[in-house]
C-alpha atoms as a PDB file:
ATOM      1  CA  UNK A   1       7.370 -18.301 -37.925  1.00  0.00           C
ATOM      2  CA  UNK A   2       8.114 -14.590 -38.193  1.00  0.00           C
ATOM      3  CA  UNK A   3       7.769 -14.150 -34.514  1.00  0.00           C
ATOM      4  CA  UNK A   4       9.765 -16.812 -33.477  1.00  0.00           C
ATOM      5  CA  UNK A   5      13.105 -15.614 -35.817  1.00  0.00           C
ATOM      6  CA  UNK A   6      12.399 -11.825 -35.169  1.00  0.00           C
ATOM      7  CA  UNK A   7      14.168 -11.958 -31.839  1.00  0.00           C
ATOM      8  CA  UNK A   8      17.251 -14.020 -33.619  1.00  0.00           C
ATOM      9  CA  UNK A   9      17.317 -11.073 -36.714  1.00  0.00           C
ATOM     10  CA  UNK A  10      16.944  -7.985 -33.543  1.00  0.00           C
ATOM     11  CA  UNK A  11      19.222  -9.760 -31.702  1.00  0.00           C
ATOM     12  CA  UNK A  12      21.967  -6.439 -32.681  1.00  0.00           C
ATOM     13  CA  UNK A  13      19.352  -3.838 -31.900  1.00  0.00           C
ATOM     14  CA  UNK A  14      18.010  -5.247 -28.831  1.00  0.00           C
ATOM     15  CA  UNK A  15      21.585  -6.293 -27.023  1.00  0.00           C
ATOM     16  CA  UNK A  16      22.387  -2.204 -27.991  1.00  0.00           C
ATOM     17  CA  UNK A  17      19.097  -0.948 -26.424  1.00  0.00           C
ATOM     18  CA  UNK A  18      19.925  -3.508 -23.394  1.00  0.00           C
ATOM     19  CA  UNK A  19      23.713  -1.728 -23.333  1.00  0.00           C
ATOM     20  CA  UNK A  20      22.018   1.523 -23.631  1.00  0.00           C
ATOM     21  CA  UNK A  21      19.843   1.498 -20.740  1.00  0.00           C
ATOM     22  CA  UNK A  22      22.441  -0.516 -18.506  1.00  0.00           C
ATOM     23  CA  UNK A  23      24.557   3.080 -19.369  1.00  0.00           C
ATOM     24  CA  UNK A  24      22.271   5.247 -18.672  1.00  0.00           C
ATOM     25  CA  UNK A  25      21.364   3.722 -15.336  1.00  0.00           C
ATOM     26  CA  UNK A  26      24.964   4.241 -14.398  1.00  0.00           C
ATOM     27  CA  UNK A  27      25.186   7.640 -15.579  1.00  0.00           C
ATOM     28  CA  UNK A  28      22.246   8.320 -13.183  1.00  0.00           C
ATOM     29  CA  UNK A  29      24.222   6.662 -10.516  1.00  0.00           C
ATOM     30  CA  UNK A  30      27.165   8.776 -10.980  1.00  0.00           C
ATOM     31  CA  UNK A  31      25.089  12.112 -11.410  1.00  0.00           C
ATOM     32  CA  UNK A  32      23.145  10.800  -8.105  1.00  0.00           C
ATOM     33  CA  UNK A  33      26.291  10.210  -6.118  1.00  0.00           C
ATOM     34  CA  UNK A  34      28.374  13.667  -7.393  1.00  0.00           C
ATOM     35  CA  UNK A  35      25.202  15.334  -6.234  1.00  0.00           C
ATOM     36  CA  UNK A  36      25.313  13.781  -2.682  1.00  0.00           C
ATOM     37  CA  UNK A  37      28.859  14.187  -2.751  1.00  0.00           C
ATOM     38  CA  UNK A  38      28.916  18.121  -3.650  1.00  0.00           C
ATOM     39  CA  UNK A  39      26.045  18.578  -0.890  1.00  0.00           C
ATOM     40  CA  UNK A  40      28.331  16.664   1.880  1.00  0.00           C
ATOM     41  CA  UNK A  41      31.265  18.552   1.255  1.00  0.00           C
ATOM     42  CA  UNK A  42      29.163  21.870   0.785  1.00  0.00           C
ATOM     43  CA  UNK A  43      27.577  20.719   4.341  1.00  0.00           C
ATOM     44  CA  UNK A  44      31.269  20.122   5.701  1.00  0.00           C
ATOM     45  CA  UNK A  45      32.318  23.687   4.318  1.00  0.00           C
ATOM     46  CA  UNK A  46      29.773  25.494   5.773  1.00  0.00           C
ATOM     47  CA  UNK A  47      29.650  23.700   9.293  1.00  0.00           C
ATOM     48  CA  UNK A  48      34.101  24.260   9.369  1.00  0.00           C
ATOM     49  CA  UNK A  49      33.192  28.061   8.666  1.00  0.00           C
ATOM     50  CA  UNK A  50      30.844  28.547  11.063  1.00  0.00           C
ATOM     51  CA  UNK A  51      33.010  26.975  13.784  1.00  0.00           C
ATOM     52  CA  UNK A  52      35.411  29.408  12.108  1.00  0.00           C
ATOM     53  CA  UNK A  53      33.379  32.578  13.302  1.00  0.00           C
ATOM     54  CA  UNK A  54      31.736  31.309  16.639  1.00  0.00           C
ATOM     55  CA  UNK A  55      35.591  31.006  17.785  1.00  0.00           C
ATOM     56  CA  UNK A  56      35.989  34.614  15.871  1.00  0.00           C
ATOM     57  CA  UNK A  57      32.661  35.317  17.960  1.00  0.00           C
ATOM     58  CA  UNK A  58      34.238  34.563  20.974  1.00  0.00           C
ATOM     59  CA  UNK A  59      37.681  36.482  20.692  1.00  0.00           C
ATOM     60  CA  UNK A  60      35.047  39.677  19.344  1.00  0.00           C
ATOM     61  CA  UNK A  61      33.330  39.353  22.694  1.00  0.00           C
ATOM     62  CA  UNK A  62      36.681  39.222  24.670  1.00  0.00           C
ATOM     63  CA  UNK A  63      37.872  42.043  22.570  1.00  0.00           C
ATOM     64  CA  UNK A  64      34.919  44.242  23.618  1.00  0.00           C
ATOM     65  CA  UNK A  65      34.826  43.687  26.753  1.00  0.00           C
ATOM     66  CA  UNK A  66      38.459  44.713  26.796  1.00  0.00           C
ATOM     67  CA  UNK A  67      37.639  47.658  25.428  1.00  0.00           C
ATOM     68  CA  UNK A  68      35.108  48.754  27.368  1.00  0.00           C
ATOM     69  CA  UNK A  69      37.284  48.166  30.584  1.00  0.00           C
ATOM     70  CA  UNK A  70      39.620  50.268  28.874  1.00  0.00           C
ATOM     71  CA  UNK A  71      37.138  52.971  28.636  1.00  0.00           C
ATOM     72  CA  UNK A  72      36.219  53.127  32.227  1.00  0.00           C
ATOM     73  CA  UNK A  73      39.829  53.101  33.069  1.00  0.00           C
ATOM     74  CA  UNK A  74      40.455  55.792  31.334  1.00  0.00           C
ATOM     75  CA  UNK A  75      37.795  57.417  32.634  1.00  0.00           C
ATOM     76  CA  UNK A  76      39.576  56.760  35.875  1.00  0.00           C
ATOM     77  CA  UNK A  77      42.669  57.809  35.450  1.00  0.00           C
ATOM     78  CA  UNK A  78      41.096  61.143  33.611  1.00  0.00           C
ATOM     79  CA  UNK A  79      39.283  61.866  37.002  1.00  0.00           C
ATOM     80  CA  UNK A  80      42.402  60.940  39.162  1.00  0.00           C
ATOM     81  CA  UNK A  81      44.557  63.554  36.885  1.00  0.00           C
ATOM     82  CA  UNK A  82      46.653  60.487  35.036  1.00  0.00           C
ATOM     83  CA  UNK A  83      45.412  60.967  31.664  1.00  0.00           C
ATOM     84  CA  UNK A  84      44.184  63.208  29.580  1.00  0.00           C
ATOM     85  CA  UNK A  85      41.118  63.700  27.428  1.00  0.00           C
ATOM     86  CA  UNK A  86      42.149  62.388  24.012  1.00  0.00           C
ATOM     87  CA  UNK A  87      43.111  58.864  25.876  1.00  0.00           C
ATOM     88  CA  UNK A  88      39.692  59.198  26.624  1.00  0.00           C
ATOM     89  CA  UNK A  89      38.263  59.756  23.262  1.00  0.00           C
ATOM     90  CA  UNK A  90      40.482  57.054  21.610  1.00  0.00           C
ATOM     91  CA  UNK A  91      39.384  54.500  23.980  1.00  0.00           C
ATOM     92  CA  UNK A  92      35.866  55.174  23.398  1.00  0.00           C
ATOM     93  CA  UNK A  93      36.132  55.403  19.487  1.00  0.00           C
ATOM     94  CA  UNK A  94      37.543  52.230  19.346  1.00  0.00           C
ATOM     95  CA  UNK A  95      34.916  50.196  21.365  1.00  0.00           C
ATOM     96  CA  UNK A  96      31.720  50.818  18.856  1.00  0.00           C
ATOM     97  CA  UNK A  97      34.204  49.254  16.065  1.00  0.00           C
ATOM     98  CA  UNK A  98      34.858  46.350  17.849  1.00  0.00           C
ATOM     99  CA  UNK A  99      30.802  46.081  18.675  1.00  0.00           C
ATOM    100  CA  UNK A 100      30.150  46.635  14.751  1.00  0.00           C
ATOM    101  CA  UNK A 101      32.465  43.581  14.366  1.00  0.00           C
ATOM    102  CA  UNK A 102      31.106  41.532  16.663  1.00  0.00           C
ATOM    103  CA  UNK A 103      27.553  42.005  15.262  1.00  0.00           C
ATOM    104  CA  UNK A 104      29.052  41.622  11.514  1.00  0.00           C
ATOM    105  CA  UNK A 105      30.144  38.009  13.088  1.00  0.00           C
ATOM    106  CA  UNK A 106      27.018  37.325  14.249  1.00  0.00           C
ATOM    107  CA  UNK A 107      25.666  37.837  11.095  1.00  0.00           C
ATOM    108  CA  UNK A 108      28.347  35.702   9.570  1.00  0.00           C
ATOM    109  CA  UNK A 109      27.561  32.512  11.562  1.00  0.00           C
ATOM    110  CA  UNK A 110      23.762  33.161  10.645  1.00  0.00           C
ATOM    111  CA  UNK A 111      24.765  32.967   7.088  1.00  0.00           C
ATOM    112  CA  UNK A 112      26.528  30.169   7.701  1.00  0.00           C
ATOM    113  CA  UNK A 113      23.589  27.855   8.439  1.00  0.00           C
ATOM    114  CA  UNK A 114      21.875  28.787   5.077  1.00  0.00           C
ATOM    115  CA  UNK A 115      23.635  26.883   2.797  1.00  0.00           C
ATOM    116  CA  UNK A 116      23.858  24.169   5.361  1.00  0.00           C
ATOM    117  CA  UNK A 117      19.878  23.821   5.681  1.00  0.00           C
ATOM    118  CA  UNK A 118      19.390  23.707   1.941  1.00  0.00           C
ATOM    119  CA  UNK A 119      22.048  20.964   1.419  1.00  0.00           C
ATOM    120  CA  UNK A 120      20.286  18.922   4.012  1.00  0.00           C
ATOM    121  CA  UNK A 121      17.050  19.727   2.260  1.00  0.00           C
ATOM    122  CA  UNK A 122      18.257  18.852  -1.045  1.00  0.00           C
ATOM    123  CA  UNK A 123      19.974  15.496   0.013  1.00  0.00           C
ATOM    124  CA  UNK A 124      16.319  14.996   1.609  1.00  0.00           C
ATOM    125  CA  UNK A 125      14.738  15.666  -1.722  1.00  0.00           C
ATOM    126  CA  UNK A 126      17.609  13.058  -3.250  1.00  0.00           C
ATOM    127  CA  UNK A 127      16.557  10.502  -0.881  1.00  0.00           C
ATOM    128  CA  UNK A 128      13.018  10.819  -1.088  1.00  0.00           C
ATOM    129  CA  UNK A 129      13.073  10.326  -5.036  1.00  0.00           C
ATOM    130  CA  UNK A 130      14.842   7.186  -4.838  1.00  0.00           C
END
């Protein structure tokens, strides 16, 4: 008799342990989706930024090249009597700069795919559990 009525006299305890586990099930679904959600945009972030500095790459590489044109054209005009030394020297202290800038970028876009890769490997890791 006991174990027929037990379920009628629990019937409080178990519909809160039913209520409790339907909660926490959701509260893993919202932890679970904020975590894929973070990673995305994270993802997004870092794939806008490196875009970013391959387009900065590209305007570096333009800028040096610039600059070393302007070097050997003031190197030809210094031969041909049109300009003096100190053109010279300010043309060529400016190039190694722009070629320390241009490596710094490179850098930059290598840095870049870091936090990309360990999103992806994380969302893998998300995926895989469930």
């Amino acid at each position: 008799m006991g174990g027929l009525t037990a379920p009628l006299f629990n019937r409080r305890r178990l519909k809160a342990d039913q209520e409790r586990t339907v909660a926490e099930s959701r509260q893993a679904l919202y932890s679970y989706r904020k975590t894929v959600l973070s990673s995305f945009q994270e993802v997004s972030n870092s794939l806008k930024s490196i875009e970013n500095y391959e387009h900065m790459y590209a305007l570096k590489q333009e800028e040096v090249k610039a600059l070393n044109d302007a070097v050997a054209v003031a190197n030809d005009l210094y031969l041909v009597g049109r300009a003096n030394y100190l053109e010279i020297i300010t043309a060529q202290r400016k190039a190694p700069d722009a070629e320390l800038e241009l490596a710094n970028t490179k850098k930059n876009i290598y840095r870049g795919h870091q936090p990309v890769q360990i999103c992806w490997r994380r969302l893998e890791k998300i995926s895989q559990n469930n």
